[in-house]
Protein backbone atom coordinates (compact mmCIF):
# COMPACT_ATOMS: atom_id res chain seq x y z
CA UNK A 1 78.88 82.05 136.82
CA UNK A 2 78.08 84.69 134.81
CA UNK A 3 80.47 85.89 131.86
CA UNK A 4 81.89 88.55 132.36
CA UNK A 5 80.82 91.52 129.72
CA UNK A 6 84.01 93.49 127.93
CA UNK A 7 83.07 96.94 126.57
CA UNK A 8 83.57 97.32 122.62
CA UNK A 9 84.37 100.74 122.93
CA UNK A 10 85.79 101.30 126.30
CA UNK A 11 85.91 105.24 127.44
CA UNK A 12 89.47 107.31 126.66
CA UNK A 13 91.54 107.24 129.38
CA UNK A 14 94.70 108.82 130.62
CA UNK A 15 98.05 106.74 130.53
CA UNK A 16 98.81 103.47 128.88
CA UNK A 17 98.59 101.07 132.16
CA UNK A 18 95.24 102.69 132.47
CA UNK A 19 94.59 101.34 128.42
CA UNK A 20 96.10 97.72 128.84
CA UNK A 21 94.05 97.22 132.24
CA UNK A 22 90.68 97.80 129.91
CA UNK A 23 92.19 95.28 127.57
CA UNK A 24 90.16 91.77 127.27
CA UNK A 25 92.42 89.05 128.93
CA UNK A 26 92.41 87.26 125.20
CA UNK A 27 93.97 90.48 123.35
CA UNK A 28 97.04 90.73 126.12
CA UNK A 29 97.39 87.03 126.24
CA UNK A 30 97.93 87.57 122.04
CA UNK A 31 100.35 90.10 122.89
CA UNK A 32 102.31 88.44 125.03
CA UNK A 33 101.95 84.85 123.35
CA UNK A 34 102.86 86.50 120.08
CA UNK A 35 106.16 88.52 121.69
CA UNK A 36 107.46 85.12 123.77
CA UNK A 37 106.97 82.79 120.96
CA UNK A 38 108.10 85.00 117.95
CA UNK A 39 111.27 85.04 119.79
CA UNK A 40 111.66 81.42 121.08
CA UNK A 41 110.82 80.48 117.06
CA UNK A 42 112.66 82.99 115.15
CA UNK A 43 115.53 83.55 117.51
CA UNK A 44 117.95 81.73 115.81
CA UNK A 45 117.31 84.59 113.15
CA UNK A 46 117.83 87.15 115.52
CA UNK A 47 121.29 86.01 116.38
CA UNK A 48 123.20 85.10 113.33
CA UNK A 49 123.50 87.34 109.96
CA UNK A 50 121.81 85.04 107.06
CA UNK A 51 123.11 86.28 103.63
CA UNK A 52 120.22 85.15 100.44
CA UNK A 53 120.85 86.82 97.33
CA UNK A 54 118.94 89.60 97.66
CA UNK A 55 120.56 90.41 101.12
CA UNK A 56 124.52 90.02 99.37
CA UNK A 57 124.38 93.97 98.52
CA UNK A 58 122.27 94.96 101.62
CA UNK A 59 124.59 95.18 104.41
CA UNK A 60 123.81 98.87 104.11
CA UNK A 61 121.02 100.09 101.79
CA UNK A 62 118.79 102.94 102.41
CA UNK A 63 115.28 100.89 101.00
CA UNK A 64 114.86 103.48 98.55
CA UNK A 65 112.95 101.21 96.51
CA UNK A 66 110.02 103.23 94.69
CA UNK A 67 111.12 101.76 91.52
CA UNK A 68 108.82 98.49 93.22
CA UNK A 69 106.09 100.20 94.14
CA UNK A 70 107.37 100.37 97.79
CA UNK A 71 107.47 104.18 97.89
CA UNK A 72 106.91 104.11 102.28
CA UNK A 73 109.69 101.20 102.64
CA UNK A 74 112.18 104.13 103.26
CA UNK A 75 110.20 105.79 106.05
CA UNK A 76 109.31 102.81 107.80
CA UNK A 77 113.33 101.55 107.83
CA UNK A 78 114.36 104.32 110.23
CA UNK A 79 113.18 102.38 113.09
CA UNK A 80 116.21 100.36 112.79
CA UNK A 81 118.39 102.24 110.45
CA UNK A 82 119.93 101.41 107.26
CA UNK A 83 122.45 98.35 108.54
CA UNK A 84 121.20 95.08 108.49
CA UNK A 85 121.77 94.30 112.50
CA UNK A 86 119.59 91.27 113.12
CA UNK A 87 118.98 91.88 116.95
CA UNK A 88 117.75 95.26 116.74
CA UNK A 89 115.36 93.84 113.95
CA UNK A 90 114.31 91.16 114.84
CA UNK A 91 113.35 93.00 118.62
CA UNK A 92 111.23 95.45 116.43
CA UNK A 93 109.83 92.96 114.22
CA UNK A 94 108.42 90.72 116.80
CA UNK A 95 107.16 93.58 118.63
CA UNK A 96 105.20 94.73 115.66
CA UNK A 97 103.62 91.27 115.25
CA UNK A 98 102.90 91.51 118.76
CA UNK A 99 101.03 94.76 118.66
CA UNK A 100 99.46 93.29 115.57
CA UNK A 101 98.41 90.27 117.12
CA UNK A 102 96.79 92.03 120.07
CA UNK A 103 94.59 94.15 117.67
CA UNK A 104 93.35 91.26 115.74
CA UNK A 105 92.55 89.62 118.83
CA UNK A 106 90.32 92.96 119.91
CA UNK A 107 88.72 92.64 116.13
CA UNK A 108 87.82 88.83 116.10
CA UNK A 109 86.73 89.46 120.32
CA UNK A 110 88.95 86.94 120.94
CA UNK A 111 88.02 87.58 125.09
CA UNK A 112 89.67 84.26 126.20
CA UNK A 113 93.33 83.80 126.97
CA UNK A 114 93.50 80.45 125.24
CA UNK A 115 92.15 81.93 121.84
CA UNK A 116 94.10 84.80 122.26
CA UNK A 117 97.21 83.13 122.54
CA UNK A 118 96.53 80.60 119.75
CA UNK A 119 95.84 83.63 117.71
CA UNK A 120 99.30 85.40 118.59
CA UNK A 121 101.25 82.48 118.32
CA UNK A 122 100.04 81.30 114.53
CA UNK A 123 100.76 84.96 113.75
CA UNK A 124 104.16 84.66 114.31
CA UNK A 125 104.74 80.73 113.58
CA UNK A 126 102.92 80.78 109.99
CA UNK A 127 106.18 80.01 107.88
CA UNK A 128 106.07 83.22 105.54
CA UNK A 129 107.20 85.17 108.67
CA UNK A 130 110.45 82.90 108.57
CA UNK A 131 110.88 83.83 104.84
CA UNK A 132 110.39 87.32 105.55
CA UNK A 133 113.58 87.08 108.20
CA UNK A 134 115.68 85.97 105.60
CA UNK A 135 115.28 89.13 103.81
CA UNK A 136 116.57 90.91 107.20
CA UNK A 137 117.51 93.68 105.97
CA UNK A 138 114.07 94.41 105.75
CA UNK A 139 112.22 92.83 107.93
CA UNK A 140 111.21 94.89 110.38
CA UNK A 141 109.54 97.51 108.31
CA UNK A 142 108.04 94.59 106.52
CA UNK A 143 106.34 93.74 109.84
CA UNK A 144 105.40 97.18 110.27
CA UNK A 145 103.31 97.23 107.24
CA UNK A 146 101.41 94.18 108.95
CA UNK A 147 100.51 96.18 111.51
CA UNK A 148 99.20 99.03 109.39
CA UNK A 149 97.18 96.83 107.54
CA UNK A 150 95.87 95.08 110.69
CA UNK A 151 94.96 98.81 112.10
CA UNK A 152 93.63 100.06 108.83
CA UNK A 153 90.65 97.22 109.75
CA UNK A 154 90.82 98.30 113.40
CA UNK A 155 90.24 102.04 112.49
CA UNK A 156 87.62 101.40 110.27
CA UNK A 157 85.74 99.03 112.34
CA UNK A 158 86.02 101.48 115.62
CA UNK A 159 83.68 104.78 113.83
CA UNK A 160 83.01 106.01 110.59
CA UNK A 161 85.81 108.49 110.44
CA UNK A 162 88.34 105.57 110.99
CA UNK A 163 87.70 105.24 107.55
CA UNK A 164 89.82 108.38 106.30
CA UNK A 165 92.42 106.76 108.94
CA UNK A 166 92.25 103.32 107.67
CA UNK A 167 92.68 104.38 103.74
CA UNK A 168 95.45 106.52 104.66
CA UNK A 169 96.75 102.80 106.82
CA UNK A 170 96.73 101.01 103.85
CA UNK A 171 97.95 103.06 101.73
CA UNK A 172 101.64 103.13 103.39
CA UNK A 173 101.03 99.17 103.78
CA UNK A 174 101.02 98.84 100.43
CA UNK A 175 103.69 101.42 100.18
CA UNK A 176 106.12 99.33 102.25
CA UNK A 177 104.62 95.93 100.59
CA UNK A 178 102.05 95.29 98.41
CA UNK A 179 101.36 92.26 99.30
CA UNK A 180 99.79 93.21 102.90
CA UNK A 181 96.71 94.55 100.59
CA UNK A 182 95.15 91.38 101.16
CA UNK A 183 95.56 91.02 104.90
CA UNK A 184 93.47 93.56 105.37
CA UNK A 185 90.79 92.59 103.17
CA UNK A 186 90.80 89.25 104.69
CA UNK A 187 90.76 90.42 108.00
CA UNK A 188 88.20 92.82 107.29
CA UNK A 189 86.12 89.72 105.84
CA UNK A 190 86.59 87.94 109.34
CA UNK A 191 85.21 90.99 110.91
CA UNK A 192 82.15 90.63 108.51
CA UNK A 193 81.58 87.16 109.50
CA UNK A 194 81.79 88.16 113.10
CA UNK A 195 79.02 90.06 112.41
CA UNK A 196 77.16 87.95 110.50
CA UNK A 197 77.30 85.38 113.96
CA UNK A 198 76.57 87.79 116.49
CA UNK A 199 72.68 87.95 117.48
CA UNK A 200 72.63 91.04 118.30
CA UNK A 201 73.45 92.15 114.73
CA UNK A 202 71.28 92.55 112.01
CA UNK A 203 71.46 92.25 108.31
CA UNK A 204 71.55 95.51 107.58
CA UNK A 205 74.33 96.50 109.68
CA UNK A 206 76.81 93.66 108.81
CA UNK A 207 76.27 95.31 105.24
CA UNK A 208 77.28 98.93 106.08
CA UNK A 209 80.30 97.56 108.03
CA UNK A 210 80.80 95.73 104.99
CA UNK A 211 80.28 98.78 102.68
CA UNK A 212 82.77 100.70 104.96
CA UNK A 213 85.22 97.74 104.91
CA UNK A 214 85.04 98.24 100.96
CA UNK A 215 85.46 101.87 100.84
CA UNK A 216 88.43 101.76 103.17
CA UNK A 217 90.42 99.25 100.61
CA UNK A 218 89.49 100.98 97.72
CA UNK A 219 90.26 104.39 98.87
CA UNK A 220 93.55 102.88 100.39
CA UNK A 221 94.11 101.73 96.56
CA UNK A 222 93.67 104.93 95.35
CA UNK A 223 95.28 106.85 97.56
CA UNK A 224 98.42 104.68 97.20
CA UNK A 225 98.41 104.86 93.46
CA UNK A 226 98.33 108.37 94.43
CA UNK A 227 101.57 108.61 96.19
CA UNK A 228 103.41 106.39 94.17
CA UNK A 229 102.83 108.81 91.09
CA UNK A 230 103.77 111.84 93.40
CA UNK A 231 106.99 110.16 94.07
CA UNK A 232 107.89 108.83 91.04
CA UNK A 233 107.32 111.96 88.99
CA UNK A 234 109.40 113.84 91.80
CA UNK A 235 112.32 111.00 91.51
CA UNK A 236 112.30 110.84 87.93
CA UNK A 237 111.52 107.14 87.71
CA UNK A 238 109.22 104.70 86.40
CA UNK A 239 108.26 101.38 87.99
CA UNK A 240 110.60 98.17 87.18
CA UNK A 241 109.90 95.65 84.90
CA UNK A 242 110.29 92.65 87.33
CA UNK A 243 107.10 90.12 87.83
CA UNK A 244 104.78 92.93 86.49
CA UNK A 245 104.93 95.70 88.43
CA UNK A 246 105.52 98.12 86.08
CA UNK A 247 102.00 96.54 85.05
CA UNK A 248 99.41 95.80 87.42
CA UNK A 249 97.03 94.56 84.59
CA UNK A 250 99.40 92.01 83.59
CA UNK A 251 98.11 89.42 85.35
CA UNK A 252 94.53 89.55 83.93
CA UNK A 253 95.84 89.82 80.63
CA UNK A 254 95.15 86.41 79.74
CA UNK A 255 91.35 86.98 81.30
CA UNK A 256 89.71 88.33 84.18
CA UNK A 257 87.60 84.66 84.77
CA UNK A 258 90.75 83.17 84.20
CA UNK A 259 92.61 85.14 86.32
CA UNK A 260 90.44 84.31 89.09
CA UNK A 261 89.95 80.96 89.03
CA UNK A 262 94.21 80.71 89.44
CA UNK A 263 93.61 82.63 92.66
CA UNK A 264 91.18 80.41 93.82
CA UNK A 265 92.96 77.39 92.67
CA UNK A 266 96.16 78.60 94.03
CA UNK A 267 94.10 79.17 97.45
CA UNK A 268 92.81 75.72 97.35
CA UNK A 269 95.89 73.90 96.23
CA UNK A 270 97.82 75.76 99.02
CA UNK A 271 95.66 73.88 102.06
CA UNK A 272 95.08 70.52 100.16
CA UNK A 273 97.77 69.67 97.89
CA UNK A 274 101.28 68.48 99.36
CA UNK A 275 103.97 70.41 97.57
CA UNK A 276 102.20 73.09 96.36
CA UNK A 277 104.07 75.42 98.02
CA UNK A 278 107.60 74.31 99.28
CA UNK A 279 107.15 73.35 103.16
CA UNK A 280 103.20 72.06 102.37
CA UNK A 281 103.72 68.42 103.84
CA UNK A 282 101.12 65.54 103.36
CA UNK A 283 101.03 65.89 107.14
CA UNK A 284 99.93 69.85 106.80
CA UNK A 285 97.52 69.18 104.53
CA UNK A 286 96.00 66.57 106.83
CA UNK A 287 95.88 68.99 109.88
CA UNK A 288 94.60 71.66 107.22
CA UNK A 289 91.44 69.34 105.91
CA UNK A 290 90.66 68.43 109.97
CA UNK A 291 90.58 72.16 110.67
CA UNK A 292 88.65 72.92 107.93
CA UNK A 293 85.83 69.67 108.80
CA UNK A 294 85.93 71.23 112.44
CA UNK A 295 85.62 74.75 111.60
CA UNK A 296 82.44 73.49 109.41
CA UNK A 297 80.63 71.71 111.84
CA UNK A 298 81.39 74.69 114.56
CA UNK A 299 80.16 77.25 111.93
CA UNK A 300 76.72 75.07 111.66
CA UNK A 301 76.43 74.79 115.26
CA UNK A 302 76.73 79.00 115.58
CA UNK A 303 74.58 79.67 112.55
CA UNK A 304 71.36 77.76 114.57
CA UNK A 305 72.55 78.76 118.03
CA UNK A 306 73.35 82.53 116.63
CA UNK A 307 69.93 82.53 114.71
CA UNK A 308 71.73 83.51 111.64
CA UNK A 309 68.99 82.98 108.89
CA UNK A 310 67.69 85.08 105.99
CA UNK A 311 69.53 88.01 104.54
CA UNK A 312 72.74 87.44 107.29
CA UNK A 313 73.00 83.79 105.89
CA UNK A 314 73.24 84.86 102.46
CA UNK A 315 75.73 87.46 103.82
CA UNK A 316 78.09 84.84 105.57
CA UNK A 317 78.25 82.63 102.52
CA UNK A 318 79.36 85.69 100.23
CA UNK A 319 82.04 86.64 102.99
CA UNK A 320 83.26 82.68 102.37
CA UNK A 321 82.93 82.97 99.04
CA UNK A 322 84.90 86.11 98.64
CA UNK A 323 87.71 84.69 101.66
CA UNK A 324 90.02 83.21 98.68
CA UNK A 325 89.97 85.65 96.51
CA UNK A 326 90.86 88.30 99.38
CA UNK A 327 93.38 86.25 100.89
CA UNK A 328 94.97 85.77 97.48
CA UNK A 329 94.45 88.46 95.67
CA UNK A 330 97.68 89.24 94.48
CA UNK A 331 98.30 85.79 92.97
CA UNK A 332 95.96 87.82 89.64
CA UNK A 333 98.87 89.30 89.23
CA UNK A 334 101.89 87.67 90.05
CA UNK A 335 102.75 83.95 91.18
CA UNK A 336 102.70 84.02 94.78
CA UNK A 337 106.35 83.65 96.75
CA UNK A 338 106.16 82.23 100.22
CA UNK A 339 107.11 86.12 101.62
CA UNK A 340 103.81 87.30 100.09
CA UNK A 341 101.45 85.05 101.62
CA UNK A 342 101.23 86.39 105.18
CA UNK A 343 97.37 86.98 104.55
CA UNK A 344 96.67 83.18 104.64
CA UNK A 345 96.95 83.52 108.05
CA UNK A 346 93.42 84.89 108.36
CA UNK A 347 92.47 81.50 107.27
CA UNK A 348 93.56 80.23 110.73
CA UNK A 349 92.71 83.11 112.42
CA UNK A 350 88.83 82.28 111.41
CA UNK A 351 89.47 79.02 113.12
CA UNK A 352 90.54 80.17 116.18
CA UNK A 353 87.65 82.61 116.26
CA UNK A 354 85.08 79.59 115.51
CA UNK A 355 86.83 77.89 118.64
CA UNK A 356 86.21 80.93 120.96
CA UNK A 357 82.59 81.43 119.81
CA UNK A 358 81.57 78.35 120.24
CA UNK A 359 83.20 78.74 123.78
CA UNK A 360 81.35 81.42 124.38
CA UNK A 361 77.67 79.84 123.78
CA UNK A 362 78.52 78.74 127.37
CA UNK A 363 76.56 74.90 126.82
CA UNK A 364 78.08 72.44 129.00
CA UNK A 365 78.26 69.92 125.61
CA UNK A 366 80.17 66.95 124.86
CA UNK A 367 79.89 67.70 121.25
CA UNK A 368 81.03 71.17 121.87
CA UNK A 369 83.97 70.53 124.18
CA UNK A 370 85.04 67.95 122.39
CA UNK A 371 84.87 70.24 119.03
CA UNK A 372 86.97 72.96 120.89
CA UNK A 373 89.69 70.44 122.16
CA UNK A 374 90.45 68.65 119.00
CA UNK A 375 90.06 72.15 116.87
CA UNK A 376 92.94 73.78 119.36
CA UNK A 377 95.05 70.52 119.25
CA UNK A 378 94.64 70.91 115.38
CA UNK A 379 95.57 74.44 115.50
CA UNK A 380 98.83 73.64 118.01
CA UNK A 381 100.07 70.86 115.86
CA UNK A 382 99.80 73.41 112.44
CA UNK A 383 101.70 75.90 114.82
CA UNK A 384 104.48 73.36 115.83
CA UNK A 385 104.77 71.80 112.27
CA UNK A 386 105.28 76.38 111.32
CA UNK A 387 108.14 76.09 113.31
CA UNK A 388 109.89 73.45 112.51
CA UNK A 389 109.30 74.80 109.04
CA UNK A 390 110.68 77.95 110.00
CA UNK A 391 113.59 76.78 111.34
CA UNK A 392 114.65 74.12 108.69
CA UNK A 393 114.59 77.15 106.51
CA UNK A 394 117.06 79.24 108.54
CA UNK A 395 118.91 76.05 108.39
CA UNK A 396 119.03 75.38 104.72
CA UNK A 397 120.28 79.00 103.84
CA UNK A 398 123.06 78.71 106.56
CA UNK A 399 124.30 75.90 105.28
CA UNK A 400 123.91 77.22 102.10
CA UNK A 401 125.72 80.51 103.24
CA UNK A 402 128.60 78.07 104.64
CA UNK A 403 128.59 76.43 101.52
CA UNK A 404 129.59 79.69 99.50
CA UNK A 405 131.52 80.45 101.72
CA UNK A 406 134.05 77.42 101.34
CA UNK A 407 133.57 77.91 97.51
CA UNK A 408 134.53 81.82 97.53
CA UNK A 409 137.47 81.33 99.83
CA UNK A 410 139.00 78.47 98.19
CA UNK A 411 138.29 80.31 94.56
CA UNK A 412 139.76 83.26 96.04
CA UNK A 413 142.96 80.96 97.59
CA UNK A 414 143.40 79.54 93.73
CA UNK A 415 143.36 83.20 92.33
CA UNK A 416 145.61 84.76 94.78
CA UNK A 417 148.49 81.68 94.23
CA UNK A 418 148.31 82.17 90.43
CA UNK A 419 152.21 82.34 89.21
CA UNK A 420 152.04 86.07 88.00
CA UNK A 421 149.23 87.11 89.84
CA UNK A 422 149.09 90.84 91.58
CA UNK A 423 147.40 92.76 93.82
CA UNK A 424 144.97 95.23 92.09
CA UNK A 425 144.67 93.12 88.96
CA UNK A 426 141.01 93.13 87.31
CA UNK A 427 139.73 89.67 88.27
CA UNK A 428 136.34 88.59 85.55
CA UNK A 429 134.82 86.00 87.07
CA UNK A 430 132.29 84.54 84.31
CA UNK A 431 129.25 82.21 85.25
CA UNK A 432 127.05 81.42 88.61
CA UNK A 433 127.83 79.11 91.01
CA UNK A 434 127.54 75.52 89.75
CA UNK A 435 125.38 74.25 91.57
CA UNK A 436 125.49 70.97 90.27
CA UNK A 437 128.72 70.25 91.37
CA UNK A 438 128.58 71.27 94.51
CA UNK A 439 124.96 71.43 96.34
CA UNK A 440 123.91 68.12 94.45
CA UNK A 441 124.97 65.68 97.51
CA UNK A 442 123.71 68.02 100.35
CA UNK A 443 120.76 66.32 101.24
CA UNK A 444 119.14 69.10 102.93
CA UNK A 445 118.19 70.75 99.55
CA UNK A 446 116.22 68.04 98.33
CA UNK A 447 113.70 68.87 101.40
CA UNK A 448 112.54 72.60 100.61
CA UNK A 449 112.86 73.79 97.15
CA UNK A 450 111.42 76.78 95.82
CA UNK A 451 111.99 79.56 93.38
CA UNK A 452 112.47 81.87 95.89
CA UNK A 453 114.20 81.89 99.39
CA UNK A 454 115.44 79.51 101.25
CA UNK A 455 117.56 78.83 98.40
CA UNK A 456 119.92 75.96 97.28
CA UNK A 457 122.54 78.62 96.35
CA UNK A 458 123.20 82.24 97.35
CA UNK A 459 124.81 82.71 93.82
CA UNK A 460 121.93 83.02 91.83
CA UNK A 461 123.67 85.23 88.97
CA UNK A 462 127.28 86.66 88.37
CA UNK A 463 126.58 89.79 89.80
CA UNK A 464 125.95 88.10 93.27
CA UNK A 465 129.72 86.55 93.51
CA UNK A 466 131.27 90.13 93.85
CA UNK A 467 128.77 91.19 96.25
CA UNK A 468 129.44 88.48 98.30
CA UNK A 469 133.55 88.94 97.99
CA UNK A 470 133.20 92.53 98.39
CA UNK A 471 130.52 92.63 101.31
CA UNK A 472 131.25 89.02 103.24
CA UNK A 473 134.76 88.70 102.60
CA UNK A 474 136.19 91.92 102.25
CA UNK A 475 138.07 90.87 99.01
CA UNK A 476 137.77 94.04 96.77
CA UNK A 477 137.59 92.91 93.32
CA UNK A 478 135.28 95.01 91.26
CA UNK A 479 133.17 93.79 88.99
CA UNK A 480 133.64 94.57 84.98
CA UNK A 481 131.51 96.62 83.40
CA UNK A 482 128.57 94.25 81.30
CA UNK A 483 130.52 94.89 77.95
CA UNK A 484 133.58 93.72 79.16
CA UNK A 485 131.91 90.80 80.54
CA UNK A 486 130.27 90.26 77.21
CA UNK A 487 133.59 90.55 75.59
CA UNK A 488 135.78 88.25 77.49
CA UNK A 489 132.38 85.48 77.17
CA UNK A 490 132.98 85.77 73.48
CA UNK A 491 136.37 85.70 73.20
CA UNK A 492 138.39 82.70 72.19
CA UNK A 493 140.73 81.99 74.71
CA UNK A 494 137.71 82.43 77.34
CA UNK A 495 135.95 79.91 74.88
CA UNK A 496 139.30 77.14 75.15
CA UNK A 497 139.56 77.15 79.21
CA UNK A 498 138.01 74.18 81.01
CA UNK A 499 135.46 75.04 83.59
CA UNK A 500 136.02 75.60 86.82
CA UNK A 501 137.03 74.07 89.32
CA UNK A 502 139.60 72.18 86.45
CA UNK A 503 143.10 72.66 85.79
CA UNK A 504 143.40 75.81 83.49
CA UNK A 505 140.05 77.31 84.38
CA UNK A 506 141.85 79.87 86.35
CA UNK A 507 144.18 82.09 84.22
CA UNK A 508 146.08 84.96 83.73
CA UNK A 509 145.34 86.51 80.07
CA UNK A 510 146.34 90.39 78.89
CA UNK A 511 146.94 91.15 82.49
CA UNK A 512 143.44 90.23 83.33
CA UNK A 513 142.46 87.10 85.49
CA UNK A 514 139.77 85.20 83.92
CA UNK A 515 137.85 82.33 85.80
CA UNK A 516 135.12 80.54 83.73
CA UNK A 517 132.74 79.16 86.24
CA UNK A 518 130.18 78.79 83.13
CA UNK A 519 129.73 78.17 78.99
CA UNK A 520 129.17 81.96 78.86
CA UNK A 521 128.10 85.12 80.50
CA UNK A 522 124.68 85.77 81.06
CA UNK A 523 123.76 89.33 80.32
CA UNK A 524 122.11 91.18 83.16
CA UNK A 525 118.13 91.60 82.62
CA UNK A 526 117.05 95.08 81.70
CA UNK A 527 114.85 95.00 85.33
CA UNK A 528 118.62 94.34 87.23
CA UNK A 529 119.70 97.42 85.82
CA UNK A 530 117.03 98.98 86.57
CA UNK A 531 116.97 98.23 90.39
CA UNK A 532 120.79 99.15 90.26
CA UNK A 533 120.43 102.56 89.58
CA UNK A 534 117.50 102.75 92.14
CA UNK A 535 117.47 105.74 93.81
């Protein structure tokens, strides 16, 4: 039977039923496979309020938060207001990665429902989603920016003006995060090598789609550099010191070649080497080297069946080549948290795309089916392994909520029944949480460890107990001002106490309660007082 043909560039019509009837059956199948399975994996999520540190202060925040870079992250939060309200954001959220999801499945041609919904689901599966819902407060504008950066590619791959459209896409991207920069210019590479394996494409136009693929970023670049001046000069401000931003050259400072190679190395570790990044398992890195073996021998079987020789060879290995660096771009200048490496999705998104090409060469091949079968089962068992990953992280920082929770309210309980104790006394609690006392024996945390969240502690610095008393439990105790903090630290009855939780590390002294929870009080980095005053 002959394939059916789908038009590239279908006429305009009029209504939206009219628009999702001319879609290919693989780009609704990613819509719907990324909305149904977004929710079945990140519902828990959706349905329970996850405090990390960064989230203690955010039960209402208004995102203003040029002082990062993230001068759109404002704009984009009005789809779900200011209040962290996890249902409302997470609906939005997976809806975004939906919409996102059907796109990239109209870029890669992804015409068949299976691909399609492999596609959708790894979108929303790939663990840095799961970190990105711990940071609720944000999250849905967060996804948001995925989808600009996925229809920055779309725009610019649809006509030549898309690429005013797509600069302008990418520029409020990287205005809500930075690090969706490198989604695009991933996804824009997988468009490339689309090209580069479609017959009926020659050499010289994969390199003008390429050309406007590169002119798109860059202008994006520029025009977001723009913006962030425009708004910083009309706030007053000047970017924060915190992992570079206040220097994007930073990370090349020690090199350019050098710089590079981390990226690469970091790109490579990420897919080969167990514990590189907190949930890679021996077991991941398995499924990751058969993927990449299958993907291989598919690519060499659509390079000779494609007739991709010459010039469009030469232009498929520099799209490889270049994959890394784009997916990874940012690691130049900053180490990579799990929350910033969305992009490495494209990485399985190329496999998935090898999978539905090689469907479509339409041979009735043993080689071939059996190449597709074991390629999809790979892909299914990296998306199952994603959510179990996902959901052993929104385990971990529950438990870890519950376990400062216990802490707070039993340090709160020891305060309150202090003989001489009164109600609107200044309470100075000095120190973090100490951790080693109490997280050492939860077993949990010695699965998934990493600098950022899911963390072993919501505590992660003084400032984060009185958010957490003020915003969790209600129990107004202001924090002292840093010099007062500073001076109690120093002082020599502060010095005699015990730590906490002893007997004596609790006390009463000039009318002030004092709890020493550590040595001494860690002064608050210039960058946290920075990102106090945000505005």
């Amino acid at each position: 039977m002959e394939e059916k043909k789908y038009n590239r560039n279908p006429a305009p019509g009029f209504g939206l039923w009219d628009r999702v009837k001319r879609c290919s059956p693989g780009v609704l199948a990613a819509f719907v496979a990324a909305f149904v399975f977004g929710y079945v994996i990140h519902l828990y999520a959706f349905t329970n309020t996850i405090p990390n540190p960064d989230g203690l202060s955010r039960i209402y925040d208004t995102q203003q938060m040029t002082i990062s870079g993230r001068w759109f992250l404002h704009y984009a939060s009005y789809f779900h207001g200011f209040v962290q309200s996890p249902a409302l954001i997470g609906f939005l959220s997976v809806l975004f990665l939906a919409l996102a999801a059907a796109v990239v499945a109209d870029l890669l041609e992804l015409r068949s429902p299976a691909a399609g919904a492999l596609a959708g689901t790894m979108m929303v599966a790939i663990p840095s989603v799961a970190y990105t819902f711990l940071y609720m407060f944000t999250a849905s504008a967060y996804m948001f920016g995925i989808l600009l950066a996925v229809l920055a590619v779309w725009c610019c791959n649809r006509s030549r003006w898309g690429i005013l459209a797509g600069a302008v896409l990418i520029a409020c991207a990287m205005g809500i995060y930075q690090a969706y920069l490198p989604l695009a210019a991933a996804l824009a590479l997988c468009v490339v090598i689309r090209r580069c394996l479609d017959p009926e494409m020659s050499a010289g136009d994969v390199v003008r789609k390429g050309v406007s693929f590169l002119i798109t970023i860059l202008l994006g670049i520029a025009l977001y550099y723009l913006m962030l001046k425009i708004f910083l000069a009309a706030k007053d401000l000047s970017l924060i010191s915190y992992k570079n931003i206040n220097d994007a050259s930073a990370g090349v400072g020690g090199g350019l070649v050098a710089s590079l190679w981390s990226a690469y190395k970091d790109f490579i570790f990420y897919f080969t080497i167990p514990g590189t990044t907190s949930y890679v398992t021996k077991m991941l890195v398995l499924l990751n080297i058969l993927l990449a073996v299958l993907s291989l021998v598919t690519l060499l079987i659509l390079i000779r069946k494609n007739r991709c020789t010459g010039g469009k060879l030469i232009l498929l290995l520099a799209a490889f080549l270049l994959m890394p660096l784009a997916v990874n771009c940012m690691a130049v200048v900053s180490k990579q948290a799990p929350i910033m490496r969305y992009a490495f999705v494209s990485v399985y998104l190329l496999a998935v795309m090898a999978i539905a090409l090689l469907e479509q060469v339409g041979e009735k091949n043993v080689l071939h089916a059996g190449l597709r079968i074991t390629a999809a089962a790979a892909v299914l068992l990296i998306i199952l392994m994603s959510a179990q990953t996902d959901n052993l992280a929104y385990t971990e920082s529950e438990t870890a909520h519950r376990s400062t929770q216990r802490f707070l309210t039993t340090l709160v309980t020891r305060v309150e029944s202090m003989p001489g104790y009164e109600n609107g006394m200044e309470v100075a609690i000095v120190g973090t949480f100490p951790e080693d006392i109490y997280y050492s024996k939860v077993l949990a945390y010695n699965e998934v460890r990493h600098y950022s969240s899911p963390s072993s502690s919501v505590l992660m610095a003084n400032k984060h107990i009185y958010y957490y008393l003020n915003d969790w439990l209600n129990v107004q105790w202001k924090e002292p001002s840093e010099d007062t903090m500073k001076a109690i630290s120093d002082s020599p009855e502060f010095q005699s106490m015990p730590l906490y939780p002893n007997d004596g590390s609790v006390a009463i002294i000039d009318g002030r309660v004092l709890v020493r929870l550590s040595p001494q009080y860690t002064p608050k980095q210039y960058y946290e007082i920075e990102y106090e005053n945000r505005r």
